[in-house]
C-alpha atoms as a PDB file:
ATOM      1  CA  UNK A   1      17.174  21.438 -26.252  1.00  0.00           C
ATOM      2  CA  UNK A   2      16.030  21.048 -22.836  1.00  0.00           C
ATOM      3  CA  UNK A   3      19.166  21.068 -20.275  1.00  0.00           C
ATOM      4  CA  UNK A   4      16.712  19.098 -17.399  1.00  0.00           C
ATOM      5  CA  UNK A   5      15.183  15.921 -19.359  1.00  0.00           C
ATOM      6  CA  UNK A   6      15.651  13.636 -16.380  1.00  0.00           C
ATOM      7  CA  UNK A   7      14.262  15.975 -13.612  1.00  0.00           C
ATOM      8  CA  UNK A   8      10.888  16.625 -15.674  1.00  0.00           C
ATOM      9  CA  UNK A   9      10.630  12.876 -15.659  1.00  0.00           C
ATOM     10  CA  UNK A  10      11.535  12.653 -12.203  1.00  0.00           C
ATOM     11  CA  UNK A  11       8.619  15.447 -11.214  1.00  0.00           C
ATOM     12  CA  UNK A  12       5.984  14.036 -13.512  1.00  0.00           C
ATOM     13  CA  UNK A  13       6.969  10.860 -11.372  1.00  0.00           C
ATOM     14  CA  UNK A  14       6.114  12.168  -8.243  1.00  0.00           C
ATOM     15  CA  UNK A  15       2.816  13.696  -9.379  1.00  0.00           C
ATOM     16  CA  UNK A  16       1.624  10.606 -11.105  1.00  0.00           C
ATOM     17  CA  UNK A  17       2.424   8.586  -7.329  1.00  0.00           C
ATOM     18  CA  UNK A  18       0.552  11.909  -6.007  1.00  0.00           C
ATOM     19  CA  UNK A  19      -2.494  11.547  -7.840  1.00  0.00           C
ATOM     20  CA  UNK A  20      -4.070   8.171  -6.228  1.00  0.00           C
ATOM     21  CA  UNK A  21      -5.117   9.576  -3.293  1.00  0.00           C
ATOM     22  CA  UNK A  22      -5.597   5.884  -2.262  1.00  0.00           C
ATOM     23  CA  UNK A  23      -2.142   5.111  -1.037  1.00  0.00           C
ATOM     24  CA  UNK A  24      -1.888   8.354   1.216  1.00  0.00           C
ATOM     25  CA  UNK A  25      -5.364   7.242   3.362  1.00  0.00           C
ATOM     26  CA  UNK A  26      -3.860   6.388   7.018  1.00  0.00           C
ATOM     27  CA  UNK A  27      -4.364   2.662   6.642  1.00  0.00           C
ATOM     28  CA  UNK A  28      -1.628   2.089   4.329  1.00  0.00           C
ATOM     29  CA  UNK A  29       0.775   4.547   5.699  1.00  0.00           C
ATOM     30  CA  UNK A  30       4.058   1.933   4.766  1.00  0.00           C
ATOM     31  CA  UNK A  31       3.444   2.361   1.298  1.00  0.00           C
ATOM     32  CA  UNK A  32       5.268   6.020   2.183  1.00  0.00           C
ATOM     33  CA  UNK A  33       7.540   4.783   4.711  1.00  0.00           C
ATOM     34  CA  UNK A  34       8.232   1.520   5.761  1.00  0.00           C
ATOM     35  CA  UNK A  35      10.057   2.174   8.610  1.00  0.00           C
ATOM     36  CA  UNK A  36       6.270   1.985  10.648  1.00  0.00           C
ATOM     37  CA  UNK A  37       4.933  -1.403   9.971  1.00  0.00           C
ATOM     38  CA  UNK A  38       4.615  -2.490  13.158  1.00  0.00           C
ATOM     39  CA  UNK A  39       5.117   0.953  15.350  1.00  0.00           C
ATOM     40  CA  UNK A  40       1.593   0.257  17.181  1.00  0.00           C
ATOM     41  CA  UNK A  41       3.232  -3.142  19.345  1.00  0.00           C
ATOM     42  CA  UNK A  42       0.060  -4.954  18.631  1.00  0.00           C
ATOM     43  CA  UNK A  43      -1.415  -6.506  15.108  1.00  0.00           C
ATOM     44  CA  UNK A  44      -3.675  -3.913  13.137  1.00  0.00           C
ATOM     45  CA  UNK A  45      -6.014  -4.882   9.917  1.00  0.00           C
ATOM     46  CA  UNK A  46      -7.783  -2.295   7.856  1.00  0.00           C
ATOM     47  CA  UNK A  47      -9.613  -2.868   4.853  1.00  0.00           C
ATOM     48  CA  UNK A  48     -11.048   0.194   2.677  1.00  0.00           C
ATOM     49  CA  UNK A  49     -13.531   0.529   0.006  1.00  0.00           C
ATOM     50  CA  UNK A  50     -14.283   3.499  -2.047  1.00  0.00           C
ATOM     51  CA  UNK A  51     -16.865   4.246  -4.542  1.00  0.00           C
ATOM     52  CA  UNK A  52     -17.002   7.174  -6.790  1.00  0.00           C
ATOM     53  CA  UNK A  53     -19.465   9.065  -8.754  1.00  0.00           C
ATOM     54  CA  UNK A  54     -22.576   5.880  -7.458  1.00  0.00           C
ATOM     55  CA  UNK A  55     -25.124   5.483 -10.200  1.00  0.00           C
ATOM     56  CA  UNK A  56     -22.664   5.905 -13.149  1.00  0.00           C
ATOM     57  CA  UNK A  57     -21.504   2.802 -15.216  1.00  0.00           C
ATOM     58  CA  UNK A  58     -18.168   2.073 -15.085  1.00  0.00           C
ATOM     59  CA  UNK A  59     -17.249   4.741 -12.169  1.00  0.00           C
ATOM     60  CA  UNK A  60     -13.737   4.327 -10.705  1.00  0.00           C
ATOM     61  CA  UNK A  61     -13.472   2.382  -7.013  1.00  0.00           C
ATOM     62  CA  UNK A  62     -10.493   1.276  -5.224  1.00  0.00           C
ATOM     63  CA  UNK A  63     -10.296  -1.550  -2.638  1.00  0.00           C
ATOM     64  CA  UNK A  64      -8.108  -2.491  -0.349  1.00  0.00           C
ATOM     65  CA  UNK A  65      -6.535  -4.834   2.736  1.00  0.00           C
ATOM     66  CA  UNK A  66      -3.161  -4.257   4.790  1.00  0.00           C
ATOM     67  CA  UNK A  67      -2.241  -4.579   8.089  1.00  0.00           C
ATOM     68  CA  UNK A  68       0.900  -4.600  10.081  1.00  0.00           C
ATOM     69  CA  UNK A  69       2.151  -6.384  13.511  1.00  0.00           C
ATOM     70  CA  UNK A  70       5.608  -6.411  15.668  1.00  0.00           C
ATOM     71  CA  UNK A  71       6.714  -9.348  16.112  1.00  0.00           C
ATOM     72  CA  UNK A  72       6.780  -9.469  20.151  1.00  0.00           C
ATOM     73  CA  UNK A  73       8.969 -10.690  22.969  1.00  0.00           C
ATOM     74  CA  UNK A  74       8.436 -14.104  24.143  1.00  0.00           C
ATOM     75  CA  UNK A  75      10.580 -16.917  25.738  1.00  0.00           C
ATOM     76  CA  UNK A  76       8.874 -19.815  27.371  1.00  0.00           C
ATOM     77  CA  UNK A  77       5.272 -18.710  24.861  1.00  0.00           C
ATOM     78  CA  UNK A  78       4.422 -17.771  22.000  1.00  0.00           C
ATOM     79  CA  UNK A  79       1.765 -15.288  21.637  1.00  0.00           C
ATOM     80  CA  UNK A  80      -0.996 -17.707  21.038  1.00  0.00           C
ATOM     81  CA  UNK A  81      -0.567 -19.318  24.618  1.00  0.00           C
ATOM     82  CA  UNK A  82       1.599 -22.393  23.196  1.00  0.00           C
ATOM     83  CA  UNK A  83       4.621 -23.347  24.222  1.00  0.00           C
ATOM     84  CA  UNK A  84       7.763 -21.714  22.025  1.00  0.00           C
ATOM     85  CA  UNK A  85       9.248 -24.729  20.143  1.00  0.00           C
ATOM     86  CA  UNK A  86      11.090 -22.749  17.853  1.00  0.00           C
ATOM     87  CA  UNK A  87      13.550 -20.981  19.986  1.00  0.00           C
ATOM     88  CA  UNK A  88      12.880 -17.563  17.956  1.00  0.00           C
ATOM     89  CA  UNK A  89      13.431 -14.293  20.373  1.00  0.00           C
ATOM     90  CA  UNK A  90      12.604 -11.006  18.160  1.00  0.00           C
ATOM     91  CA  UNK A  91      12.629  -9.065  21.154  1.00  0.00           C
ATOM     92  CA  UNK A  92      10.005  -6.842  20.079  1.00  0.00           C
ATOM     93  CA  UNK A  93      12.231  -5.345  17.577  1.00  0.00           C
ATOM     94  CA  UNK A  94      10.939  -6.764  13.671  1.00  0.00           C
ATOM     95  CA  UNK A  95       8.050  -5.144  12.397  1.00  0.00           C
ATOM     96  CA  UNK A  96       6.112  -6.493   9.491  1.00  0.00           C
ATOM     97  CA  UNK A  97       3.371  -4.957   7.008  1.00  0.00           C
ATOM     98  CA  UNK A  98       1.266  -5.410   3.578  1.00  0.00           C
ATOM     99  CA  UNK A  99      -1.515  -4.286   1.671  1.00  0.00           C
ATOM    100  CA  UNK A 100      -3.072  -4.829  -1.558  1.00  0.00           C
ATOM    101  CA  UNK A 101      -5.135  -2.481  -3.000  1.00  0.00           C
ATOM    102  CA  UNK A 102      -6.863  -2.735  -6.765  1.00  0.00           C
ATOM    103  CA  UNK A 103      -8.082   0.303  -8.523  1.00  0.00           C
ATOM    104  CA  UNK A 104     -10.772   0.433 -11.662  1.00  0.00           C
ATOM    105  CA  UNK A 105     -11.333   3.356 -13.309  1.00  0.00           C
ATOM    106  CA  UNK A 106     -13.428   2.764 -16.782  1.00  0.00           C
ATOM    107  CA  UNK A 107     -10.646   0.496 -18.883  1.00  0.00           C
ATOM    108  CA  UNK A 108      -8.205   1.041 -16.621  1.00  0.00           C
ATOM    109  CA  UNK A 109      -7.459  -1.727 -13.722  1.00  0.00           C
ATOM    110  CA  UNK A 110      -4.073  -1.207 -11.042  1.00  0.00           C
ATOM    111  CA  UNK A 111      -3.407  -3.821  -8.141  1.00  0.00           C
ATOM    112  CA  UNK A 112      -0.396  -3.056  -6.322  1.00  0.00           C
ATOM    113  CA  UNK A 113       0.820  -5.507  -3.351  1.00  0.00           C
ATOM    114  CA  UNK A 114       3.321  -4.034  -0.946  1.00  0.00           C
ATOM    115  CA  UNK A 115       5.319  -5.940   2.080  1.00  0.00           C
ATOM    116  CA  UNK A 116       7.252  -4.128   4.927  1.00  0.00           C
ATOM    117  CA  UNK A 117       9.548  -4.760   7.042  1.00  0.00           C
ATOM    118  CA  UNK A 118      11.045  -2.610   9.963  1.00  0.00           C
ATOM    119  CA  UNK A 119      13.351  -2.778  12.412  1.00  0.00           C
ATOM    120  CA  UNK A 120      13.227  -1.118  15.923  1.00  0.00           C
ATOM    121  CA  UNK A 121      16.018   0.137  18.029  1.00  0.00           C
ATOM    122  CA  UNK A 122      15.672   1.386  21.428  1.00  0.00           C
ATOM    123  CA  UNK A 123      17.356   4.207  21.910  1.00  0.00           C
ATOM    124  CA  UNK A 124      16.728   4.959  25.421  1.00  0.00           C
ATOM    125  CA  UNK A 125      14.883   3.698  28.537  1.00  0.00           C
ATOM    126  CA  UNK A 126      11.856   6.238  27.739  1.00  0.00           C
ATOM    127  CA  UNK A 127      10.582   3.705  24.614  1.00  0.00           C
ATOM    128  CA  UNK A 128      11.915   6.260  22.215  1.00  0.00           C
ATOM    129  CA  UNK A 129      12.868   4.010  18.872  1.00  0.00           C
ATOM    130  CA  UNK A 130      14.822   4.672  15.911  1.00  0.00           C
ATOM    131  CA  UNK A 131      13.164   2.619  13.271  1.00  0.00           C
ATOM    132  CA  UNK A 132      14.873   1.376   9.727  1.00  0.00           C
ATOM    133  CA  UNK A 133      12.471  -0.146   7.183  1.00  0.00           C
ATOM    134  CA  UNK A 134      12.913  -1.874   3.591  1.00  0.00           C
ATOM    135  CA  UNK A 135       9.790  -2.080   1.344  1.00  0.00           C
ATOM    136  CA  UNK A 136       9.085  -4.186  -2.070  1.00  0.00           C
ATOM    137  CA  UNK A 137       6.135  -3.302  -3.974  1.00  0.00           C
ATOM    138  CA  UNK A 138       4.409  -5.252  -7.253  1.00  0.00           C
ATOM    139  CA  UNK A 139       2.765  -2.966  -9.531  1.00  0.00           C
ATOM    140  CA  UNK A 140       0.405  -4.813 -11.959  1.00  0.00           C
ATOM    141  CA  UNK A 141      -1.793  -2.450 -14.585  1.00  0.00           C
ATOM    142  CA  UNK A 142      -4.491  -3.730 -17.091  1.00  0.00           C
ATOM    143  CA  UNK A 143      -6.695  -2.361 -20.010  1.00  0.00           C
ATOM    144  CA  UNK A 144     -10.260  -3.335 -20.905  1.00  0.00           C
ATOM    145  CA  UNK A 145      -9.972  -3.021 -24.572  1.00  0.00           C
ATOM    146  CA  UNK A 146     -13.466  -3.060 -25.105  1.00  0.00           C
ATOM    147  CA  UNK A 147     -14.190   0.192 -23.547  1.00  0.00           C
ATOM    148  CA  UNK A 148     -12.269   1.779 -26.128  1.00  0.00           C
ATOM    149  CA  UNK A 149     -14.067   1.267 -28.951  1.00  0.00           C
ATOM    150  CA  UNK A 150     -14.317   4.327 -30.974  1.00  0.00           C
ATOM    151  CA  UNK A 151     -17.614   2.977 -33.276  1.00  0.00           C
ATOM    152  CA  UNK A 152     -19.973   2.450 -30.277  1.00  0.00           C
ATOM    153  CA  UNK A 153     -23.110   3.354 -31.736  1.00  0.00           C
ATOM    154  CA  UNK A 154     -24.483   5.627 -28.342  1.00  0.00           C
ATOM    155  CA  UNK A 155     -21.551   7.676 -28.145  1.00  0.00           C
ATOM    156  CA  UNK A 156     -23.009  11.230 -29.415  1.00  0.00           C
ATOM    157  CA  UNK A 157     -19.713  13.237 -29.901  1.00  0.00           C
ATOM    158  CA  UNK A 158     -18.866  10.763 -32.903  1.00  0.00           C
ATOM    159  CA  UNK A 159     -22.023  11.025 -34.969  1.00  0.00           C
ATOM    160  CA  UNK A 160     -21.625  14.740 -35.574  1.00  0.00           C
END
């Protein structure tokens, strides 16, 4: 009988997360930790495509869009130039992020959507922060039935 049933699931877990190498690429560091979205002060936008393994049907590829922006300081306007209507003052402090990314590989097809949201406190007059951040994350996965069809005629391993 094994004494550790829920750590084993807990470690095969973390190396399934591991193995997308997609969500650890720099432009969708918040998936990790959302404490960041929004650590740059000004609005950033990254989208990523990668194709694997070019000239082979059905080869795995992963695309994605995120970004991330604080939400500034501004009294009399907003940061468009137009006057501020809505008497909202952040001050600099609310940080928000998102990405989407989908994954194919053969039959199999992943989108995940993620959303951020961070909040910045100064902790000094030298612009060191201390940064809190809350994440929610949609996980969608599909299957191509069709690609699993064990009587396709070209498939050599199944006519020995």
């Amino acid at each position: 009988m094994n004494k550790y049933p829920f750590a084993y699931k807990i470690s095969f877990l973390l190396v399934l997360g591991l193995y997308s190498n997609s969500y650890f690429s720099l432009e969708y560091e918040q998936f990790i930790n959302p404490a960041i979205a929004g650590r740059d002060k000004y609005p950033i936008i990254n989208i990523s495509h990668q194709q694997y393994w070019i000239g082979t049907p059905y080869a795995p590829n992963s695309t994605g869009l995120g970004g991330s922006m604080r939400l500034g300081s501004f009294d009399f306007y907003n940061p468009m130039g137009l006057l501020n209507k809505t008497g909202f003052f952040s001050g600099g402090r609310v940080g928000l992020g998102d990405f989407i990314l989908q994954e194919k590989d053969g039959s199999l097809t992943s989108c995940c959507f993620s959303g951020s949201y961070a909040y910045f406190l100064p902790l000094n007059k030298s612009n060191t922060e201390l940064s809190f951040g809350l994440s929610t994350q949609l996980l969608y996965y599909s299957v191509d039935q069709s690609f699993l069809n064990p009587l396709d005629q070209n498939d050599p391993e199944l006519l020995k």
